[in-house]
PDB file of N, CA and C in Angstrom:
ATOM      1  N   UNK A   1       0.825  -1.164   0.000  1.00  0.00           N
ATOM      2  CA  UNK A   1       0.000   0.000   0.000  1.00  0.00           C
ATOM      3  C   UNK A   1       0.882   1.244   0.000  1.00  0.00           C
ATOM      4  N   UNK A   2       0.148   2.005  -0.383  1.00  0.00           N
ATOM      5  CA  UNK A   2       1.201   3.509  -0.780  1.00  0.00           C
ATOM      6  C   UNK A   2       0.589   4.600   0.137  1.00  0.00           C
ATOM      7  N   UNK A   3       1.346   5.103   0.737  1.00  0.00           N
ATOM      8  CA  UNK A   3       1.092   6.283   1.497  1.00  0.00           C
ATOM      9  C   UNK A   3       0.695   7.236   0.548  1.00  0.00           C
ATOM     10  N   UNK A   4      -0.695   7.775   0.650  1.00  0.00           N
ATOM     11  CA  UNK A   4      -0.582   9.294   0.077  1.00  0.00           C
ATOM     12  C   UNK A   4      -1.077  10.559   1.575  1.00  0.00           C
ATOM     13  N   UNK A   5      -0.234  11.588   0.781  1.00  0.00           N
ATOM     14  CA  UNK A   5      -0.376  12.725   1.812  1.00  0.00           C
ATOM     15  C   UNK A   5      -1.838  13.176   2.061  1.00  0.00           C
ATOM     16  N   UNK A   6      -2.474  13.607   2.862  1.00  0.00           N
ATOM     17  CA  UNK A   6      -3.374  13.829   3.099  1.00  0.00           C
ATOM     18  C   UNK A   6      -4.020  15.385   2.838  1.00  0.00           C
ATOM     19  N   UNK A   7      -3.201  15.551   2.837  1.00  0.00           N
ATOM     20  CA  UNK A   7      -3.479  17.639   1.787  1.00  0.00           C
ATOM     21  C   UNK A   7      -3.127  17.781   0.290  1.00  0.00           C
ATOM     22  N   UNK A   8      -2.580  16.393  -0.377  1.00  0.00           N
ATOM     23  CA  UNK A   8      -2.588  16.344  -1.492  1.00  0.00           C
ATOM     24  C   UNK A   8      -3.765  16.786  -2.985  1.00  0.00           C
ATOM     25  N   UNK A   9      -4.899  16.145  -2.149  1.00  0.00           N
ATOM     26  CA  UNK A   9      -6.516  16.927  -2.846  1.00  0.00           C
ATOM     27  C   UNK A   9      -6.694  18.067  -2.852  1.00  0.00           C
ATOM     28  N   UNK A  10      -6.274  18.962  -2.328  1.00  0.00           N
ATOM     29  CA  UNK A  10      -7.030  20.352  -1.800  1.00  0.00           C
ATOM     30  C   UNK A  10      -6.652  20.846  -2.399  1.00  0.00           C
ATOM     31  N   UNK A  11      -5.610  21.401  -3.355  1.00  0.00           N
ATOM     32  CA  UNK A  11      -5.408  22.032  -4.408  1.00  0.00           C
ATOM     33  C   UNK A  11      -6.578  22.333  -6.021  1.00  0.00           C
ATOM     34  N   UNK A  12      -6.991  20.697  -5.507  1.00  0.00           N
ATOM     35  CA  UNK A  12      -8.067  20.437  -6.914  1.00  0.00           C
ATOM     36  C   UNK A  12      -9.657  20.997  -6.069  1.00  0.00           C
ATOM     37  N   UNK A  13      -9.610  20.729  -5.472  1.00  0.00           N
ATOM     38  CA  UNK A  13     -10.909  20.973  -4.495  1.00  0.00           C
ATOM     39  C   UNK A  13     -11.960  21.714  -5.235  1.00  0.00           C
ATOM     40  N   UNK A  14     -11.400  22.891  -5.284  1.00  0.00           N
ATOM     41  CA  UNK A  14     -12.362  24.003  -6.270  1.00  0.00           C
ATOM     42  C   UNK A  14     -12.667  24.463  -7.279  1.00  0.00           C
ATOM     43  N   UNK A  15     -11.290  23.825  -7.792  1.00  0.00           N
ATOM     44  CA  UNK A  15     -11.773  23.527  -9.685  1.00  0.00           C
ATOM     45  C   UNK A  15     -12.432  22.660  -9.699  1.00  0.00           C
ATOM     46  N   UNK A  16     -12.312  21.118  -9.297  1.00  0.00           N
ATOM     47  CA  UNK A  16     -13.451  19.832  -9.569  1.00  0.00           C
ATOM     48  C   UNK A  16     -14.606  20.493  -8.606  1.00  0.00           C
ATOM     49  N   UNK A  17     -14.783  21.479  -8.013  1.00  0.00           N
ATOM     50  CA  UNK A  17     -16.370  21.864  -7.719  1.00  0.00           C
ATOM     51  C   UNK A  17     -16.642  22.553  -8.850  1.00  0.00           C
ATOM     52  N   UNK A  18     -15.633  23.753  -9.290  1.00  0.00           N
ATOM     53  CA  UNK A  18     -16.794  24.489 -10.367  1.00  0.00           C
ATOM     54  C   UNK A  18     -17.199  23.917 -11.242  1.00  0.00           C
ATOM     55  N   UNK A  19     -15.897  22.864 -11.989  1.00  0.00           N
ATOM     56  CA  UNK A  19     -16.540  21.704 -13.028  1.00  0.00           C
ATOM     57  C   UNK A  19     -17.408  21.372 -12.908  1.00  0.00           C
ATOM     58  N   UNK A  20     -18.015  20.619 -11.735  1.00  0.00           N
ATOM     59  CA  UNK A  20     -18.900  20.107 -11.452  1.00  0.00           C
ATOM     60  C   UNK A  20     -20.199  20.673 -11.488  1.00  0.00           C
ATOM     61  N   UNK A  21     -20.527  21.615 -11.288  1.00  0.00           N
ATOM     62  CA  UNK A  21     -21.279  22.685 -11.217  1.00  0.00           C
ATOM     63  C   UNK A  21     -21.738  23.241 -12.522  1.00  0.00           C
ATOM     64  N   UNK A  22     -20.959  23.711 -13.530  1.00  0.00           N
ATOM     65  CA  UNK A  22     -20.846  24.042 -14.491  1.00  0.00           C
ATOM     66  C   UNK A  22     -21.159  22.908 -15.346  1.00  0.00           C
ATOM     67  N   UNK A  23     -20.803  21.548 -15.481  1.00  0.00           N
ATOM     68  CA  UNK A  23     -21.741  20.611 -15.901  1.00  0.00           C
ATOM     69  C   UNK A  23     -23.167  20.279 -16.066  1.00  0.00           C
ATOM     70  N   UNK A  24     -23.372  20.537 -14.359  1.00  0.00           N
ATOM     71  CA  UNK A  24     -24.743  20.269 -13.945  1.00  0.00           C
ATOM     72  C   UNK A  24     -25.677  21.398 -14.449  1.00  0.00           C
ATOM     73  N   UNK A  25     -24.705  22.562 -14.605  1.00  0.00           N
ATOM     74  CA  UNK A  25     -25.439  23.637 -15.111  1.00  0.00           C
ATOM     75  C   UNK A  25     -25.715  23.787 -16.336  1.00  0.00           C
ATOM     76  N   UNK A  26     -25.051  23.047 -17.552  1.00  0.00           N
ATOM     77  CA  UNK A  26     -25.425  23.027 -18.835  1.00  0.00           C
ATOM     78  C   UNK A  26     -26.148  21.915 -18.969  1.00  0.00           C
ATOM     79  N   UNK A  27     -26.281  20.702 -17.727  1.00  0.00           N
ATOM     80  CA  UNK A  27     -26.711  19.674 -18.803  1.00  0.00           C
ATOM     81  C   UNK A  27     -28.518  20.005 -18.426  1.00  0.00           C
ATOM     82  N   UNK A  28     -28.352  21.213 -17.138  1.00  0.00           N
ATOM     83  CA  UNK A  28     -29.718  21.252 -16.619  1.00  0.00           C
ATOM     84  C   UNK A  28     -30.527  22.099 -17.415  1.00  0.00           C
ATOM     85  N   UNK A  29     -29.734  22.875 -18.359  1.00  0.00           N
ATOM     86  CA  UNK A  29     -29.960  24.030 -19.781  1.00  0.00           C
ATOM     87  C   UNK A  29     -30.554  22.835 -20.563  1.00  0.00           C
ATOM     88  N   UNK A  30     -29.947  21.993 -21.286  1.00  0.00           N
ATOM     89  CA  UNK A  30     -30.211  21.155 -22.308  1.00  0.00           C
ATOM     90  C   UNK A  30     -31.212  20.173 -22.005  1.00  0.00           C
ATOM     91  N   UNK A  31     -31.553  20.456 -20.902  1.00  0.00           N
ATOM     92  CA  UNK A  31     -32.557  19.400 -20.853  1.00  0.00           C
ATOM     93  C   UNK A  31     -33.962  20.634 -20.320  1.00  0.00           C
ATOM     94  N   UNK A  32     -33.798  21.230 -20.040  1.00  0.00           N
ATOM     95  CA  UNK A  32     -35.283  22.424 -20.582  1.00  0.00           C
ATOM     96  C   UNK A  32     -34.779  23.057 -21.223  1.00  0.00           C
ATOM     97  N   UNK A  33     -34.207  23.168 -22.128  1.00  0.00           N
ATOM     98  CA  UNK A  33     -34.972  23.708 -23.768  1.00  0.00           C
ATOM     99  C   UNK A  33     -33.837  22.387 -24.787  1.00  0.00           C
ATOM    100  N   UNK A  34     -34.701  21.664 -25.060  1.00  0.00           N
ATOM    101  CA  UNK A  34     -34.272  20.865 -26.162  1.00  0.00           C
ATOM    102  C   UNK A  34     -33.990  21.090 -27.186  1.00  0.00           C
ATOM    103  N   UNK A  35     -34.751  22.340 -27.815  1.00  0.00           N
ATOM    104  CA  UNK A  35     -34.529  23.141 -28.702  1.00  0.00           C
ATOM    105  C   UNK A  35     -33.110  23.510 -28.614  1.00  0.00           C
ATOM    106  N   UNK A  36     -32.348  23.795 -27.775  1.00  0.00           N
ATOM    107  CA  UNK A  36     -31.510  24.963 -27.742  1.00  0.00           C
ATOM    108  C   UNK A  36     -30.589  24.857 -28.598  1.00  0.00           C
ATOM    109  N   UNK A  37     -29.979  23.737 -28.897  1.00  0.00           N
ATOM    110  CA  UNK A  37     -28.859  23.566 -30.142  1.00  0.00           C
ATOM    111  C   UNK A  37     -29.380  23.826 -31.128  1.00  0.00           C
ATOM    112  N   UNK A  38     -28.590  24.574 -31.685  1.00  0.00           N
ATOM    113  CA  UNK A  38     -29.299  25.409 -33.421  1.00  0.00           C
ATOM    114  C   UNK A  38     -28.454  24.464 -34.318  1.00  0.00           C
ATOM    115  N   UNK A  39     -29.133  25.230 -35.566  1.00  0.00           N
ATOM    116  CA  UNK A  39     -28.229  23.956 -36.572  1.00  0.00           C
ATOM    117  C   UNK A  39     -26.903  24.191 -37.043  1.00  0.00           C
ATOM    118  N   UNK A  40     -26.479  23.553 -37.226  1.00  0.00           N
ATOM    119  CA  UNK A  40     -24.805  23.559 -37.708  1.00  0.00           C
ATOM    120  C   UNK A  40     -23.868  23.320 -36.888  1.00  0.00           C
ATOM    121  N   UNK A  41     -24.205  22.753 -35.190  1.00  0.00           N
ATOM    122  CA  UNK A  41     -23.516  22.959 -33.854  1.00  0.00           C
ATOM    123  C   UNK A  41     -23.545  24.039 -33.505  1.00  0.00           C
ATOM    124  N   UNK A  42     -24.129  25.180 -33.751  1.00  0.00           N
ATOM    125  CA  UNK A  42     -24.113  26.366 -32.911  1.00  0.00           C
ATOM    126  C   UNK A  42     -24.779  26.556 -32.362  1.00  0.00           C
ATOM    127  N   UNK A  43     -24.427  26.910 -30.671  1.00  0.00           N
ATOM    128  CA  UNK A  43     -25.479  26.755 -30.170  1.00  0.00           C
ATOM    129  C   UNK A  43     -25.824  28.363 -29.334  1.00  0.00           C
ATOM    130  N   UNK A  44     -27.182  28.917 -29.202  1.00  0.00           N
ATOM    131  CA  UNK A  44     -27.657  30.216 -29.344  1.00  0.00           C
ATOM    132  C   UNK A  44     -28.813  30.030 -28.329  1.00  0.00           C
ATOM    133  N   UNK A  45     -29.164  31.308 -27.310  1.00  0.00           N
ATOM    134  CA  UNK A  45     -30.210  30.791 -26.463  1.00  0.00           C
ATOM    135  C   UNK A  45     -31.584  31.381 -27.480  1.00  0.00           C
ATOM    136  N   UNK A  46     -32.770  30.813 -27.108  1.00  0.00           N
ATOM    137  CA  UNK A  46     -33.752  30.631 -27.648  1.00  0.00           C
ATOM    138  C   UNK A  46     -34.419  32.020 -27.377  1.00  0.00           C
ATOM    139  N   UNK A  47     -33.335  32.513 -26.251  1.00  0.00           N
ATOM    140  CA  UNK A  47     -34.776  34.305 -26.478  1.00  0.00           C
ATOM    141  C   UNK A  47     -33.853  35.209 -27.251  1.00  0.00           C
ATOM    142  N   UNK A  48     -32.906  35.010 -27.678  1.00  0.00           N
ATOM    143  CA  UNK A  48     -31.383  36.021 -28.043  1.00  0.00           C
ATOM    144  C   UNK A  48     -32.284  36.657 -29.387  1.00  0.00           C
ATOM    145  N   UNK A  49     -31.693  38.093 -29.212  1.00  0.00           N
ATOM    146  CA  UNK A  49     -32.413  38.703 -30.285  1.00  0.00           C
ATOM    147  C   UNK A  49     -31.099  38.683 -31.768  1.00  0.00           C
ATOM    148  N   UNK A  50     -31.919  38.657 -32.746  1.00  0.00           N
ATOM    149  CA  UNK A  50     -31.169  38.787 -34.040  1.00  0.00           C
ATOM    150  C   UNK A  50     -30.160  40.215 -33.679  1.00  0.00           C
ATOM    151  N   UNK A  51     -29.272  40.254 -34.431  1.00  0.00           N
ATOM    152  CA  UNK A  51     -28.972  41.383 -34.454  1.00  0.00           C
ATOM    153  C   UNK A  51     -29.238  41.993 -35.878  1.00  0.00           C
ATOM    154  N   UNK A  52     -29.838  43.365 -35.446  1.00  0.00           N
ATOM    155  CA  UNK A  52     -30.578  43.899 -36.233  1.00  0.00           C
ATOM    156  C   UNK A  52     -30.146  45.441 -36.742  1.00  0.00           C
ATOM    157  N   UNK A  53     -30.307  46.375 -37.870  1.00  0.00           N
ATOM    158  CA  UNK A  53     -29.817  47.120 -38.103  1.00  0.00           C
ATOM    159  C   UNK A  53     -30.261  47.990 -36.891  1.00  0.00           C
ATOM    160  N   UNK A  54     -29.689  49.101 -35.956  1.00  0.00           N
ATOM    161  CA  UNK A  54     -30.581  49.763 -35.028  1.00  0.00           C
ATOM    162  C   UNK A  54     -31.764  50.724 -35.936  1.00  0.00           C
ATOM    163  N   UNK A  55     -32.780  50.883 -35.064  1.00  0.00           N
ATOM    164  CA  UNK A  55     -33.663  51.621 -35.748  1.00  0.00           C
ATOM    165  C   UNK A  55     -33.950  52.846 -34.915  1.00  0.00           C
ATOM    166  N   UNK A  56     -33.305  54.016 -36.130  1.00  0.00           N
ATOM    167  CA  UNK A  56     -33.462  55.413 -35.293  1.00  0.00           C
ATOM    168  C   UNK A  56     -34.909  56.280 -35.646  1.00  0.00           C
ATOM    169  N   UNK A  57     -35.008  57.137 -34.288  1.00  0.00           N
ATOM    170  CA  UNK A  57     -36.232  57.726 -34.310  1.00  0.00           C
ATOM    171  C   UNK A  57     -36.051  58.992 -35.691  1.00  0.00           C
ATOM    172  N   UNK A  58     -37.531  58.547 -36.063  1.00  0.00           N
ATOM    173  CA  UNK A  58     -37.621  60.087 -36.991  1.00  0.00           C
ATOM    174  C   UNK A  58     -37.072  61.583 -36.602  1.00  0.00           C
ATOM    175  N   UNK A  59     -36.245  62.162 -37.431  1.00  0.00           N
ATOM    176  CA  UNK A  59     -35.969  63.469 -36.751  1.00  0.00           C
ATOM    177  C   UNK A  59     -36.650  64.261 -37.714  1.00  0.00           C
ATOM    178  N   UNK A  60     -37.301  65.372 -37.158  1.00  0.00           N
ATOM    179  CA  UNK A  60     -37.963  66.469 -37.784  1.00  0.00           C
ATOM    180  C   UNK A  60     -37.796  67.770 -37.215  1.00  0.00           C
ATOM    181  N   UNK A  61     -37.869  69.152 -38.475  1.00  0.00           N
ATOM    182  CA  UNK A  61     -37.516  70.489 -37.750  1.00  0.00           C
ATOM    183  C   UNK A  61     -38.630  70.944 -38.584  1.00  0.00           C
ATOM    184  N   UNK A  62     -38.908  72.164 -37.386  1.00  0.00           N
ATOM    185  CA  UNK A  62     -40.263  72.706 -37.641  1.00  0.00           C
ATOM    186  C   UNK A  62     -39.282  74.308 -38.517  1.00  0.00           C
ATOM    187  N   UNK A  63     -40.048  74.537 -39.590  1.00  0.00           N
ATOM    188  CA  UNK A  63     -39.694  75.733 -40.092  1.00  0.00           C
ATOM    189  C   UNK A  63     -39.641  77.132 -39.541  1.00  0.00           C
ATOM    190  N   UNK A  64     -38.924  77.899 -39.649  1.00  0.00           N
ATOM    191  CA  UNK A  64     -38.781  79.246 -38.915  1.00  0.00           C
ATOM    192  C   UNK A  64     -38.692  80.436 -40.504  1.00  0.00           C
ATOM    193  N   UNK A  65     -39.082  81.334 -39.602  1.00  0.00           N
ATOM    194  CA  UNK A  65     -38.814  82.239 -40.566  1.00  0.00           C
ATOM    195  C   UNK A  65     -37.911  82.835 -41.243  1.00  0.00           C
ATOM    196  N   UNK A  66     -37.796  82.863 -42.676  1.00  0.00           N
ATOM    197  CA  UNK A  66     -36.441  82.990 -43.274  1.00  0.00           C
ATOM    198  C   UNK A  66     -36.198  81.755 -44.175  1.00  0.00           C
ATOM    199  N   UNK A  67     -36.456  80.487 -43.419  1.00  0.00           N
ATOM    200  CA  UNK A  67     -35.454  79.417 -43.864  1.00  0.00           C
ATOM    201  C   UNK A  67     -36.208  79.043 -45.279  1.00  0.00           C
ATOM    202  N   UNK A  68     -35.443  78.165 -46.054  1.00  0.00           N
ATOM    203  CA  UNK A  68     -35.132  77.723 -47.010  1.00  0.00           C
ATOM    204  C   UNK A  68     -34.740  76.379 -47.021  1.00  0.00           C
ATOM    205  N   UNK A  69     -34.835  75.608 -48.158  1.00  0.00           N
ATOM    206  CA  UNK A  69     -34.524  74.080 -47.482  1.00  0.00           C
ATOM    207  C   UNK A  69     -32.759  73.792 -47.777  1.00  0.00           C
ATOM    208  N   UNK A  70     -32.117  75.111 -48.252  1.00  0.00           N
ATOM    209  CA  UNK A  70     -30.821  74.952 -48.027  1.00  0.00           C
ATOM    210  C   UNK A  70     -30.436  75.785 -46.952  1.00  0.00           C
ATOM    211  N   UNK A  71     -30.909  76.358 -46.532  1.00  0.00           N
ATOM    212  CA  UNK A  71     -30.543  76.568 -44.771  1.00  0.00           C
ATOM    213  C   UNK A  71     -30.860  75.709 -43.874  1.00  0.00           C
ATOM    214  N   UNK A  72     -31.553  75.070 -44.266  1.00  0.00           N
ATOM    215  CA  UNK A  72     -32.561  73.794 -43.533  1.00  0.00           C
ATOM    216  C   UNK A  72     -31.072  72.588 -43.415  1.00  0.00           C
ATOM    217  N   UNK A  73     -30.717  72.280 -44.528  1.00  0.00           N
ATOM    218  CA  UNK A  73     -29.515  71.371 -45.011  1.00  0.00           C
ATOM    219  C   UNK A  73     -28.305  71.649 -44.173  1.00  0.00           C
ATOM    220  N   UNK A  74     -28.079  72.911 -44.022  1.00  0.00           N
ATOM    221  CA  UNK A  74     -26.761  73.576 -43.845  1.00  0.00           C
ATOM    222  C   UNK A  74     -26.880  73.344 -42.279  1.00  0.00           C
ATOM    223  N   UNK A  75     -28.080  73.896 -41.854  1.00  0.00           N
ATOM    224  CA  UNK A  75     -28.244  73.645 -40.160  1.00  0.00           C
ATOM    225  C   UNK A  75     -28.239  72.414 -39.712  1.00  0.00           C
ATOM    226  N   UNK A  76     -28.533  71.839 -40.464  1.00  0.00           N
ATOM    227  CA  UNK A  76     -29.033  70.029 -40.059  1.00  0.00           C
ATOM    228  C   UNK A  76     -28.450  69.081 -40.524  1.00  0.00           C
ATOM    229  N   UNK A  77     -27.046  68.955 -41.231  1.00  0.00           N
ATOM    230  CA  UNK A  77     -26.082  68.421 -41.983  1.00  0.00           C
ATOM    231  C   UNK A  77     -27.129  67.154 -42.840  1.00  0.00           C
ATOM    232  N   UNK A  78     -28.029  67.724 -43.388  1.00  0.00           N
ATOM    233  CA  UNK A  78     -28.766  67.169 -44.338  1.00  0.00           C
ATOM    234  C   UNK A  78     -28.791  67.202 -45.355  1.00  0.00           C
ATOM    235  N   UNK A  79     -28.287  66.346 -46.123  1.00  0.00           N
ATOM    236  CA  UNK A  79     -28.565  67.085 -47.597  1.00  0.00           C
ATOM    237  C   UNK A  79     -29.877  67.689 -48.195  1.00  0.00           C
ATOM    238  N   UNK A  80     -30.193  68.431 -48.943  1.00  0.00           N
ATOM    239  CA  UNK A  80     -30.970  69.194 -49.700  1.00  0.00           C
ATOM    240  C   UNK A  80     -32.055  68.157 -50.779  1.00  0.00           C
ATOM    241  N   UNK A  81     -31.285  67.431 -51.366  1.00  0.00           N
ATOM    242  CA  UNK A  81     -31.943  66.078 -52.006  1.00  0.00           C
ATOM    243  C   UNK A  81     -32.435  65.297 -51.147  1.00  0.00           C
ATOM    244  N   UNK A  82     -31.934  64.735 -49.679  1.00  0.00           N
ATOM    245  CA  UNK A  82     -32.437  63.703 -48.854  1.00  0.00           C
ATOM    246  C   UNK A  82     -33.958  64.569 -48.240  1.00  0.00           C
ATOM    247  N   UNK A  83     -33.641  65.580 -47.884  1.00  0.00           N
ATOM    248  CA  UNK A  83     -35.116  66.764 -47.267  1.00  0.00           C
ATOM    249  C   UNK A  83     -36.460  66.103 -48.366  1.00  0.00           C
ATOM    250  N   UNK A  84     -35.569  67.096 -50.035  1.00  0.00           N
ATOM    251  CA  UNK A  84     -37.265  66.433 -50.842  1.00  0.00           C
ATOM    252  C   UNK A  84     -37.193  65.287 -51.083  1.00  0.00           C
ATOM    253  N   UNK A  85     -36.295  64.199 -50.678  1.00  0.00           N
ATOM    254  CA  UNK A  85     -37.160  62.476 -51.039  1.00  0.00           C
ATOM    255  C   UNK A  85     -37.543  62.549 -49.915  1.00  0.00           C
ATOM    256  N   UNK A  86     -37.483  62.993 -48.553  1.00  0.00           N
ATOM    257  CA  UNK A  86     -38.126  62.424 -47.564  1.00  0.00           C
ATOM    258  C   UNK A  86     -39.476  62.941 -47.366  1.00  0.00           C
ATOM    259  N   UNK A  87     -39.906  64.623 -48.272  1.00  0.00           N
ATOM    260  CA  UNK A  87     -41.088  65.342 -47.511  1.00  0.00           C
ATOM    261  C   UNK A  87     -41.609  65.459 -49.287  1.00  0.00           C
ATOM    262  N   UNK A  88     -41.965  64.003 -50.366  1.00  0.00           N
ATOM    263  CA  UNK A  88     -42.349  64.516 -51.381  1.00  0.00           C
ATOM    264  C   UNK A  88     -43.035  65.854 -51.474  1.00  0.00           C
ATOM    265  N   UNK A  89     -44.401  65.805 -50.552  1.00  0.00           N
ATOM    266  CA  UNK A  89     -45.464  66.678 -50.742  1.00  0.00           C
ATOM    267  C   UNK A  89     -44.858  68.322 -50.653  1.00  0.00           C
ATOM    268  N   UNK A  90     -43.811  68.923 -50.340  1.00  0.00           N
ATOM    269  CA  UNK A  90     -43.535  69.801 -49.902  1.00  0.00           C
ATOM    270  C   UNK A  90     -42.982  70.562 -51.214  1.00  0.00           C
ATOM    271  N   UNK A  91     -43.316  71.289 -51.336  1.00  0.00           N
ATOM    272  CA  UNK A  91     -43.050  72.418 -52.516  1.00  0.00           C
ATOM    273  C   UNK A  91     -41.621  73.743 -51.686  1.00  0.00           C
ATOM    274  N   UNK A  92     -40.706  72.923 -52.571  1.00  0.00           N
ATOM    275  CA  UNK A  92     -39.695  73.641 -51.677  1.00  0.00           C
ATOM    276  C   UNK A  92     -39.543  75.512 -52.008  1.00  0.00           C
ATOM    277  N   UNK A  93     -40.027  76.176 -52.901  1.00  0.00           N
ATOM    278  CA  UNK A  93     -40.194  77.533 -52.910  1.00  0.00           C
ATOM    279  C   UNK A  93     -41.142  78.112 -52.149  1.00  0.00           C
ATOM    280  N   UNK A  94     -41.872  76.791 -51.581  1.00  0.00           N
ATOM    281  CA  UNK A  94     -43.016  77.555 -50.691  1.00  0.00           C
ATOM    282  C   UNK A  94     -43.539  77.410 -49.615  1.00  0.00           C
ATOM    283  N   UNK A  95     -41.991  77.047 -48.475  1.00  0.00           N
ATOM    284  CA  UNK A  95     -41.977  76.641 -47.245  1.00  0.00           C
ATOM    285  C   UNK A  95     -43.049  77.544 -46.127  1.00  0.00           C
ATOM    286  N   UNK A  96     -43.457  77.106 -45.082  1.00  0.00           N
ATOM    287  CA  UNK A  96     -44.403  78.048 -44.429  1.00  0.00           C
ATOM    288  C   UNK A  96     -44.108  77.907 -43.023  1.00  0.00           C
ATOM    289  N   UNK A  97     -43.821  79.375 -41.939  1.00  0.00           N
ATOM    290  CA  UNK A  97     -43.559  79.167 -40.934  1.00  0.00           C
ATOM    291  C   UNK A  97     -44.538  77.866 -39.755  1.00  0.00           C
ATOM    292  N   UNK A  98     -43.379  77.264 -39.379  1.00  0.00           N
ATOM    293  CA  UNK A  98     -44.332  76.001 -38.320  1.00  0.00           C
ATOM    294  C   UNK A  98     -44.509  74.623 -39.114  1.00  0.00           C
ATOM    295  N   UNK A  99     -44.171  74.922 -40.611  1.00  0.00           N
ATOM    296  CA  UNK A  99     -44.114  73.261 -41.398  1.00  0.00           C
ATOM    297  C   UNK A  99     -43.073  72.442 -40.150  1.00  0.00           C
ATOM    298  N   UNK A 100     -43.178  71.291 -40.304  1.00  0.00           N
ATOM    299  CA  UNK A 100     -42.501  70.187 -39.992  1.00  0.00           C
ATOM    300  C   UNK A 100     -42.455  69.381 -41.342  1.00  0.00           C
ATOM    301  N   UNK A 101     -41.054  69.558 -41.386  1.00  0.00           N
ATOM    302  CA  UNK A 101     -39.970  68.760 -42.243  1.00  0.00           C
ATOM    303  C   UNK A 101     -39.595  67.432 -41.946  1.00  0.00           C
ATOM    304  N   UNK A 102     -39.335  66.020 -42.663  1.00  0.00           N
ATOM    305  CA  UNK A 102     -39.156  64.777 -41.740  1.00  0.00           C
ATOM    306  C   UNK A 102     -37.440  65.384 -42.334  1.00  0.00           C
ATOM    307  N   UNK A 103     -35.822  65.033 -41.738  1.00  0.00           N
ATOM    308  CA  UNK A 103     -35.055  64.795 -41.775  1.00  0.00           C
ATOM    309  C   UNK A 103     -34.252  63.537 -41.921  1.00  0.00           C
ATOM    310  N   UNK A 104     -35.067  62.801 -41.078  1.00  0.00           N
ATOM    311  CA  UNK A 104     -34.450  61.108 -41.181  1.00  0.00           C
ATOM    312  C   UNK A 104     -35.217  59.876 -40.920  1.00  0.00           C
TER     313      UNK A 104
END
């Protein structure tokens, strides 16, 4: 019989717990949601959102007096072309104080 030291284990002690743990913790994943492995081996949780282009809020400026839709541009680093594809209806020689313009 072979002597072993008796403080020889304790080094491993707390890695073979987290292992352990961390096992129990994925195999307790895979077994409520069966689903969870996606196809190809990748595996993705079932609420994870796509990633998606972000979607920014409409910006709009209300007209003041004076302006023009190239002052409009110049203030709002907008281009002048992007203003009339965005506000077809708007007759740009004949802006009116308090219009709202869409920008983006």
């Amino acid at each position: 019989m072979v002597a072993v030291p008796a403080r020889s284990w304790r080094p491993y002690a707390a890695p073979a717990a987290l292992l352990a743990a961390v096992t129990i913790a994925v195999a307790g994943i895979r077994a409520l949601w069966p689903h969870h492995a996606a196809k190809q081996g990748a595996v993705t949780h079932p609420h994870a959102k796509v990633a998606h282009k972000p979607v920014r809020p409409a910006r709009y400026y209300r007209v003041r007096a004076g302006d023009t839709l190239a002052s409009i541009a110049v203030r709002t680093h907008v281009s002048v072309a992007r203003i009339r594809s965005l506000n077809p209806n708007v007759e740009p020689t004949a802006l009116f104080i308090g219009q709202r313009l869409r920008l983006g």
